[in-house]
PDB file of N, CA and C in Angstrom:
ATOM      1  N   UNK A   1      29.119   2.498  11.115  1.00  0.00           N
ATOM      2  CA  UNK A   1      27.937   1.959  10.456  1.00  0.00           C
ATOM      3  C   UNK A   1      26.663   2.287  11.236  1.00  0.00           C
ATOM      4  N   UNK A   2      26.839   2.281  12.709  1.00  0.00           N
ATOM      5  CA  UNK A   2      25.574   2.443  13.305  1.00  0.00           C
ATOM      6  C   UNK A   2      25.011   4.260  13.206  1.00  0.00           C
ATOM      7  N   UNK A   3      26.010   5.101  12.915  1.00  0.00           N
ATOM      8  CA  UNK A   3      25.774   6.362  12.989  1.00  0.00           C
ATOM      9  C   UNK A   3      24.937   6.280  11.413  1.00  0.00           C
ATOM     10  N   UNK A   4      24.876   5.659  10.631  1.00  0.00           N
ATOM     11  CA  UNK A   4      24.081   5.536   8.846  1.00  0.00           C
ATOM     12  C   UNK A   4      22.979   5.135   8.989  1.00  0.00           C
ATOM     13  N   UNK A   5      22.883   3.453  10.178  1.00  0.00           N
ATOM     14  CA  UNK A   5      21.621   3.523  10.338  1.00  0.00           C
ATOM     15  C   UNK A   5      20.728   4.112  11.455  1.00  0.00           C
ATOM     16  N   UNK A   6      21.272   4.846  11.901  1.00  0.00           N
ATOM     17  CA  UNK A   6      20.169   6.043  12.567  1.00  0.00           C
ATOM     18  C   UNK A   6      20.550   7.235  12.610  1.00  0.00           C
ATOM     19  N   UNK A   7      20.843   7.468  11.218  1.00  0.00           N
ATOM     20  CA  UNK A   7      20.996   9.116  10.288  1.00  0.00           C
ATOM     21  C   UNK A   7      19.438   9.046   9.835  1.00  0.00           C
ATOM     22  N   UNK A   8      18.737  10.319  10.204  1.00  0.00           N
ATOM     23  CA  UNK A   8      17.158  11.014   9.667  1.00  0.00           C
ATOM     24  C   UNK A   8      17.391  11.466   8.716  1.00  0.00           C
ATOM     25  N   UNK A   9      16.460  10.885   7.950  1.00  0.00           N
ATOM     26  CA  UNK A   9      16.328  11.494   6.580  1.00  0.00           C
ATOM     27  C   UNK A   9      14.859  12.243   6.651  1.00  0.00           C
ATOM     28  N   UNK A  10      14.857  13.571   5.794  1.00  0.00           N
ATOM     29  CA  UNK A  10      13.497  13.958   5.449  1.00  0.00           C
ATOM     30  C   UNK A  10      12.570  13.884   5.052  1.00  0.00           C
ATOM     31  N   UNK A  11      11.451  13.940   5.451  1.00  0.00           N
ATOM     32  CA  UNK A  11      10.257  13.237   4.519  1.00  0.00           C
ATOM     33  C   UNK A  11      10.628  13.176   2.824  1.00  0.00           C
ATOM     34  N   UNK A  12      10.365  14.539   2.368  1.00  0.00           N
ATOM     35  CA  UNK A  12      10.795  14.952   0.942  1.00  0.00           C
ATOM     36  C   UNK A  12      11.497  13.961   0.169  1.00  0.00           C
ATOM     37  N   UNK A  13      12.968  13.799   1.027  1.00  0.00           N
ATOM     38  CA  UNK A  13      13.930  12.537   0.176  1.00  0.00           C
ATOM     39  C   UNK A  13      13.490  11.515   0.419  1.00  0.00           C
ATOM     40  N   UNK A  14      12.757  10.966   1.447  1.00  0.00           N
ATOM     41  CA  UNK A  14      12.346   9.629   1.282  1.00  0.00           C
ATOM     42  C   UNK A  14      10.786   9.591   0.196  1.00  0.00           C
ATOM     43  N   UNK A  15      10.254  10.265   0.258  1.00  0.00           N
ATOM     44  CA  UNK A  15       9.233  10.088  -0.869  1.00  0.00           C
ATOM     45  C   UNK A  15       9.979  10.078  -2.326  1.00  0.00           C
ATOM     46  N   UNK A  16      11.030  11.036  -2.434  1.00  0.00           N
ATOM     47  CA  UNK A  16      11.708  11.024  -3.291  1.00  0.00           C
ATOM     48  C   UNK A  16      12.211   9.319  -3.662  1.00  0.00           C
ATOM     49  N   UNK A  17      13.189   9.345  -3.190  1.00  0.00           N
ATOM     50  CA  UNK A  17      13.426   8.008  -2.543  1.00  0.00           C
ATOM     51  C   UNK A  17      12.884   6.731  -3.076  1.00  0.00           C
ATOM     52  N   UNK A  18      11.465   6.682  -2.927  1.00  0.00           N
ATOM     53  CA  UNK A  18      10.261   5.578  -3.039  1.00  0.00           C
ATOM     54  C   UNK A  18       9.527   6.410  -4.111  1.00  0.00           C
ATOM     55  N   UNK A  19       9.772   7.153  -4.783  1.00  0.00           N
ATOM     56  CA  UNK A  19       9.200   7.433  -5.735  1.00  0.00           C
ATOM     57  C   UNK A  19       7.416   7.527  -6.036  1.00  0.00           C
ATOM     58  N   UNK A  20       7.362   8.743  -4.872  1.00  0.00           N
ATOM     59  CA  UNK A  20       5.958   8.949  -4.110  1.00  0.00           C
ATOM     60  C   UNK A  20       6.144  10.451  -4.124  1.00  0.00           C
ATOM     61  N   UNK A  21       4.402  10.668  -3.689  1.00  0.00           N
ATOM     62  CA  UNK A  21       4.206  12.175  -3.655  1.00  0.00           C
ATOM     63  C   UNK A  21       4.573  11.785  -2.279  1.00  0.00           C
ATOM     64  N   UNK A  22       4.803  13.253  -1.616  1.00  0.00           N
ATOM     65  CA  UNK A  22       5.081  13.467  -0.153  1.00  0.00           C
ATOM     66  C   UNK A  22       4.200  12.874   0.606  1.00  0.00           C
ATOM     67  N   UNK A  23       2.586  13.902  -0.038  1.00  0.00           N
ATOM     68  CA  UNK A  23       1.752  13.366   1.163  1.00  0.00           C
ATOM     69  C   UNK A  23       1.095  11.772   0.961  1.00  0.00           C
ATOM     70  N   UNK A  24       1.300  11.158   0.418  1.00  0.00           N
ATOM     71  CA  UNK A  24       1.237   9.649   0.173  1.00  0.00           C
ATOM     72  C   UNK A  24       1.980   9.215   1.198  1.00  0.00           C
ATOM     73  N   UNK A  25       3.385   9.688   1.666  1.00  0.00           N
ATOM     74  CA  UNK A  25       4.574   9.408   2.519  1.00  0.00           C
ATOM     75  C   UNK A  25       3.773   9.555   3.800  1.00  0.00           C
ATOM     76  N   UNK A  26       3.330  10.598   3.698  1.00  0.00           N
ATOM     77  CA  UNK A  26       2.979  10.958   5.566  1.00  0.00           C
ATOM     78  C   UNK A  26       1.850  10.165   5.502  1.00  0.00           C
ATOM     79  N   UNK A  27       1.014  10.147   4.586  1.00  0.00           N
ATOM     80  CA  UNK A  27      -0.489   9.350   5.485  1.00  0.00           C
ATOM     81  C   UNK A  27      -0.284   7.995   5.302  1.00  0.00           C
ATOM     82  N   UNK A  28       0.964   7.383   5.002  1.00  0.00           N
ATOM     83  CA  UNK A  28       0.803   5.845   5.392  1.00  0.00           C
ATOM     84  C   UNK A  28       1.802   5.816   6.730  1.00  0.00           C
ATOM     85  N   UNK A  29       2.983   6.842   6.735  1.00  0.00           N
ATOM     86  CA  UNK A  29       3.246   6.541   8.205  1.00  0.00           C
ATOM     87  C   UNK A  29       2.419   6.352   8.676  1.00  0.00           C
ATOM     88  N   UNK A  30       1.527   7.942   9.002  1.00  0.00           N
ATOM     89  CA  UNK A  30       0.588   7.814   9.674  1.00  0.00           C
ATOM     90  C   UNK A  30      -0.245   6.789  10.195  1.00  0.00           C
ATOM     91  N   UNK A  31      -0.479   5.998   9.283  1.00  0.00           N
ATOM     92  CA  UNK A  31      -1.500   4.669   9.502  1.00  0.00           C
ATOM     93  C   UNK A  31      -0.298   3.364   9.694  1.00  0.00           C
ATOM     94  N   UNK A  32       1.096   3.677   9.542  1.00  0.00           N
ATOM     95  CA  UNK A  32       1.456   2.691  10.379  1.00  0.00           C
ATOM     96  C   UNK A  32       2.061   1.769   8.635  1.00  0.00           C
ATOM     97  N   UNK A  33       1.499   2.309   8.027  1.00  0.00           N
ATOM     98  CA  UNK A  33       1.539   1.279   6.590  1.00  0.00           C
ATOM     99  C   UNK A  33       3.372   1.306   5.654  1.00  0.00           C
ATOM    100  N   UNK A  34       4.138   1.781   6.059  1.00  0.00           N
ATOM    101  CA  UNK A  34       5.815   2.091   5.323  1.00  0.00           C
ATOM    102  C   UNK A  34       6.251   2.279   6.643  1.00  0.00           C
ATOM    103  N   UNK A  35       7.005   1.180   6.636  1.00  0.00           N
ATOM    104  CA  UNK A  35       8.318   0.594   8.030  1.00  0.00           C
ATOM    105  C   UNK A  35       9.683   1.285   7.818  1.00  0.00           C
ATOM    106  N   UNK A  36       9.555   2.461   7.700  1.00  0.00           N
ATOM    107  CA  UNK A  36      10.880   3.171   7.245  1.00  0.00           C
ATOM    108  C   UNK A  36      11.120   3.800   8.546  1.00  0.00           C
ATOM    109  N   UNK A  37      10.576   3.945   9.727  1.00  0.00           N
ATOM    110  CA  UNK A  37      10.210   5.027  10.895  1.00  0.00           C
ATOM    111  C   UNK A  37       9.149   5.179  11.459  1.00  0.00           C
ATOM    112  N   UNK A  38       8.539   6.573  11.923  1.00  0.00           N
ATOM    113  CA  UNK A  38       7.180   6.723  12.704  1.00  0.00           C
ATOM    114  C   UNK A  38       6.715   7.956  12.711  1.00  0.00           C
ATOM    115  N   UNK A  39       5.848   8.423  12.783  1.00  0.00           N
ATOM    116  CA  UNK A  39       5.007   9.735  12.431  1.00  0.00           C
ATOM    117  C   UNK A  39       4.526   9.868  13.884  1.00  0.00           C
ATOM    118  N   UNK A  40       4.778  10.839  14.543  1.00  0.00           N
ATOM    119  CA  UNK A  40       4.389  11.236  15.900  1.00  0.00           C
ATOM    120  C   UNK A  40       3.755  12.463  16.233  1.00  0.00           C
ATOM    121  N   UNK A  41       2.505  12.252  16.508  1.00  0.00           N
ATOM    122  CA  UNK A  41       1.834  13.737  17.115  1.00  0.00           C
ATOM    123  C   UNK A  41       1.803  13.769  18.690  1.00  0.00           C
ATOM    124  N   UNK A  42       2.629  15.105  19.022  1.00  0.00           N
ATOM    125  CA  UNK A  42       2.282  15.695  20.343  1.00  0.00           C
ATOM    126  C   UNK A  42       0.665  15.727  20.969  1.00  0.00           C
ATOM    127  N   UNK A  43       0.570  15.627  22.077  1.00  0.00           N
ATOM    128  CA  UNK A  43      -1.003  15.483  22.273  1.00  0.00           C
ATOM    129  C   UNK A  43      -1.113  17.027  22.658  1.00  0.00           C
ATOM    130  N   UNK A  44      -2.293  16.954  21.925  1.00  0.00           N
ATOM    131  CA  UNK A  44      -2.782  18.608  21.942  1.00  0.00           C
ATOM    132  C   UNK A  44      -2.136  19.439  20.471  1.00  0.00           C
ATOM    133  N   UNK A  45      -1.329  18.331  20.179  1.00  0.00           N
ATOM    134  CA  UNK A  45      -0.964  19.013  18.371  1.00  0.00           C
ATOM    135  C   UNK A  45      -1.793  18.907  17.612  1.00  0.00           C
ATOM    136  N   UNK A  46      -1.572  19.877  16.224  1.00  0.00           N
ATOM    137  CA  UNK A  46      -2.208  19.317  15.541  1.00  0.00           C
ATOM    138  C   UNK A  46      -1.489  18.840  13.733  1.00  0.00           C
ATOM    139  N   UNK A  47      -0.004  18.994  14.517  1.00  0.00           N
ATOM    140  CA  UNK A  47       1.011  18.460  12.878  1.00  0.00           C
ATOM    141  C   UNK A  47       1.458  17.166  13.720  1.00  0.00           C
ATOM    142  N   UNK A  48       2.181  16.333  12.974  1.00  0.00           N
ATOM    143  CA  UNK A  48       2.763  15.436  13.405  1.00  0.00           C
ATOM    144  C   UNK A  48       4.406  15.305  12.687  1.00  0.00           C
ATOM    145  N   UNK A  49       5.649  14.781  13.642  1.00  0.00           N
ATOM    146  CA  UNK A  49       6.746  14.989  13.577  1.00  0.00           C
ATOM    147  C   UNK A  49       7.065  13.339  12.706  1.00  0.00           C
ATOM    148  N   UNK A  50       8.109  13.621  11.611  1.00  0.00           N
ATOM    149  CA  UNK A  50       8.220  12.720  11.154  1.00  0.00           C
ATOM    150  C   UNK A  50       9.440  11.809  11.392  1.00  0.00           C
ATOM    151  N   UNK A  51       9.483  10.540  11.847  1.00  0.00           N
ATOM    152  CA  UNK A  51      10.929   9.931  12.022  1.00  0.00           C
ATOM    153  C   UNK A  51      11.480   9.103  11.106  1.00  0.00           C
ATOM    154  N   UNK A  52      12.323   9.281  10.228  1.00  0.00           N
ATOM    155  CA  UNK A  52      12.551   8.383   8.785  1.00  0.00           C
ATOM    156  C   UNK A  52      13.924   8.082   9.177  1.00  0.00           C
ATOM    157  N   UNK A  53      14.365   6.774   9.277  1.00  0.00           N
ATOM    158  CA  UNK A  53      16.123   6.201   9.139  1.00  0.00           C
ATOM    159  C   UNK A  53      16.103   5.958   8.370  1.00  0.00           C
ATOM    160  N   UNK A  54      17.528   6.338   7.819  1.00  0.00           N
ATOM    161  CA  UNK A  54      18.472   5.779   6.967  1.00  0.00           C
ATOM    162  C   UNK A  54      18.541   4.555   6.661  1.00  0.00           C
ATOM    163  N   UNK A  55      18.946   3.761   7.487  1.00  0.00           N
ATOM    164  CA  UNK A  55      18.890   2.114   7.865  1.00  0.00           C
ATOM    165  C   UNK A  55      17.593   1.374   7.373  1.00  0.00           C
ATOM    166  N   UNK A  56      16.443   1.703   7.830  1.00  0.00           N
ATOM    167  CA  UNK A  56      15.158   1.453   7.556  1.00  0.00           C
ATOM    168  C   UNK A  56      14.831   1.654   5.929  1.00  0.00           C
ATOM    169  N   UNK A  57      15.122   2.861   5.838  1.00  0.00           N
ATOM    170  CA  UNK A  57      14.281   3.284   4.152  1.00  0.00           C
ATOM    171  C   UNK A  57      15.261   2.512   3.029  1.00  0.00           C
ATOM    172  N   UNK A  58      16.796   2.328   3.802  1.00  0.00           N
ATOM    173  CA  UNK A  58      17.124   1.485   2.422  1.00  0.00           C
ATOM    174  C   UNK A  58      17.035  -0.328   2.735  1.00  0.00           C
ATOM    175  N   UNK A  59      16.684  -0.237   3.915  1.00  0.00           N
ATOM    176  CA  UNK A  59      15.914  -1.838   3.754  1.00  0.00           C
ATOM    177  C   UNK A  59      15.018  -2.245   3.129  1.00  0.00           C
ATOM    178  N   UNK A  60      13.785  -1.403   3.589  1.00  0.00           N
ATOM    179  CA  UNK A  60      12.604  -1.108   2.656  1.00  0.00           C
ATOM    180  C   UNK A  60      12.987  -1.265   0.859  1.00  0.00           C
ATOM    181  N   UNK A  61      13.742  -0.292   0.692  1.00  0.00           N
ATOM    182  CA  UNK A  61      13.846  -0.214  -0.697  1.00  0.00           C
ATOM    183  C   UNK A  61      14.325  -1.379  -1.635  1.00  0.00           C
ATOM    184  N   UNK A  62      15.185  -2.420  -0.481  1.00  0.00           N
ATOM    185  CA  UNK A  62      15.755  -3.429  -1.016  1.00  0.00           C
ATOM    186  C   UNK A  62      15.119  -4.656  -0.958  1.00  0.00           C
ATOM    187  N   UNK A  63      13.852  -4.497  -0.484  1.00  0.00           N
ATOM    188  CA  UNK A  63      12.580  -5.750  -0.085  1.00  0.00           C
ATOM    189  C   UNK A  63      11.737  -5.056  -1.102  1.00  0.00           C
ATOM    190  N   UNK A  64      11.303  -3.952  -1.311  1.00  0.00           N
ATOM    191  CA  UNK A  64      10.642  -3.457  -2.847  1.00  0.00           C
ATOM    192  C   UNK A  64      11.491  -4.243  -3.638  1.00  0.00           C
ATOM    193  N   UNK A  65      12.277  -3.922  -4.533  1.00  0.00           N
ATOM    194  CA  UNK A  65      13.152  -4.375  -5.401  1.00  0.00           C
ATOM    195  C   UNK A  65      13.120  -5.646  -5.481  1.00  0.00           C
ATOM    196  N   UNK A  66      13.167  -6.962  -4.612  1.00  0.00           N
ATOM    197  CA  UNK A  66      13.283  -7.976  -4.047  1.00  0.00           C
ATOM    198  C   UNK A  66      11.869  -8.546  -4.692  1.00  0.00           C
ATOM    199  N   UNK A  67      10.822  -8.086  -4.143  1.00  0.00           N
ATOM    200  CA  UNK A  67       9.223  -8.410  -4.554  1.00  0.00           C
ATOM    201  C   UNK A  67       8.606  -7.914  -5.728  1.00  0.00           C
ATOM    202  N   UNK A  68       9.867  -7.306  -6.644  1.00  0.00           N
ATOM    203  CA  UNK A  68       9.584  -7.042  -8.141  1.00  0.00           C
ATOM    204  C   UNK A  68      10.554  -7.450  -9.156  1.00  0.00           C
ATOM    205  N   UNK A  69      10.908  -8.388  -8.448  1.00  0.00           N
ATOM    206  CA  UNK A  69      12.087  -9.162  -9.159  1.00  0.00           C
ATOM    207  C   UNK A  69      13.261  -8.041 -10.140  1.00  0.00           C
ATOM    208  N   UNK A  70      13.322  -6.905  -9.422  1.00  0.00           N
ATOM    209  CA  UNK A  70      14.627  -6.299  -9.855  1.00  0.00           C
ATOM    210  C   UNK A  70      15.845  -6.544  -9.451  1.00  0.00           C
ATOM    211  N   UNK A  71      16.818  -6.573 -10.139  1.00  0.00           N
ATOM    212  CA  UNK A  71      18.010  -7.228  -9.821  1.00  0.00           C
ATOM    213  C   UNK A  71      19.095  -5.978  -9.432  1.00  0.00           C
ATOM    214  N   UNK A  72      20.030  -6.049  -8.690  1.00  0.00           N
ATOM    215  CA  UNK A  72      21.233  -5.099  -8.713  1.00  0.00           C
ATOM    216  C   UNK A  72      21.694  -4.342  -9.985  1.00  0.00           C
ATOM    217  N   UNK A  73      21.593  -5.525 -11.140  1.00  0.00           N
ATOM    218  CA  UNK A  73      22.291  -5.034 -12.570  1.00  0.00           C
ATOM    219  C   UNK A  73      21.538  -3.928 -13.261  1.00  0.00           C
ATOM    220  N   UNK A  74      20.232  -3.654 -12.781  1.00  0.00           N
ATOM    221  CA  UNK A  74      18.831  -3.478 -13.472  1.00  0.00           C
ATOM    222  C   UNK A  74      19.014  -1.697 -13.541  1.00  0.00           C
TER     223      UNK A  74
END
């Protein structure tokens, strides 16, 4: 179980995922705003590396769901 929740997923599928454009995905890491992981720039970079778990993005997804009153059956 612990190897699922800290399996990386790619940006792509997690926007996928959350049902987002990509770059919507990166600029709220960025700002810290979607608890799925962390967006990290090297100093002196100028891309930043993206860290998305497994564990995380389907927590997330199940506290969305949760705060829109969707149910399992749905």
């Amino acid at each position: 179980m612990d190897g699922e929740i800290m399996e990386r997923v790619y940006p792509r599928q997690a926007a996928k995922e959350l049902n987002m454009d990509i770059d919507t995905l990166r600029l709220m890491m960025q700002a810290e705003r979607l608890p799925i992981g962390y967006a990290f720039k090297k100093p002196g970079k100028k891309k930043y590396s993206y860290y998305i778990y497994r564990g995380l993005l389907d927590d997330y997804k199940k506290r969305l769901k949760g705060s829109y009153g969707f149910s399992k059956e749905a």
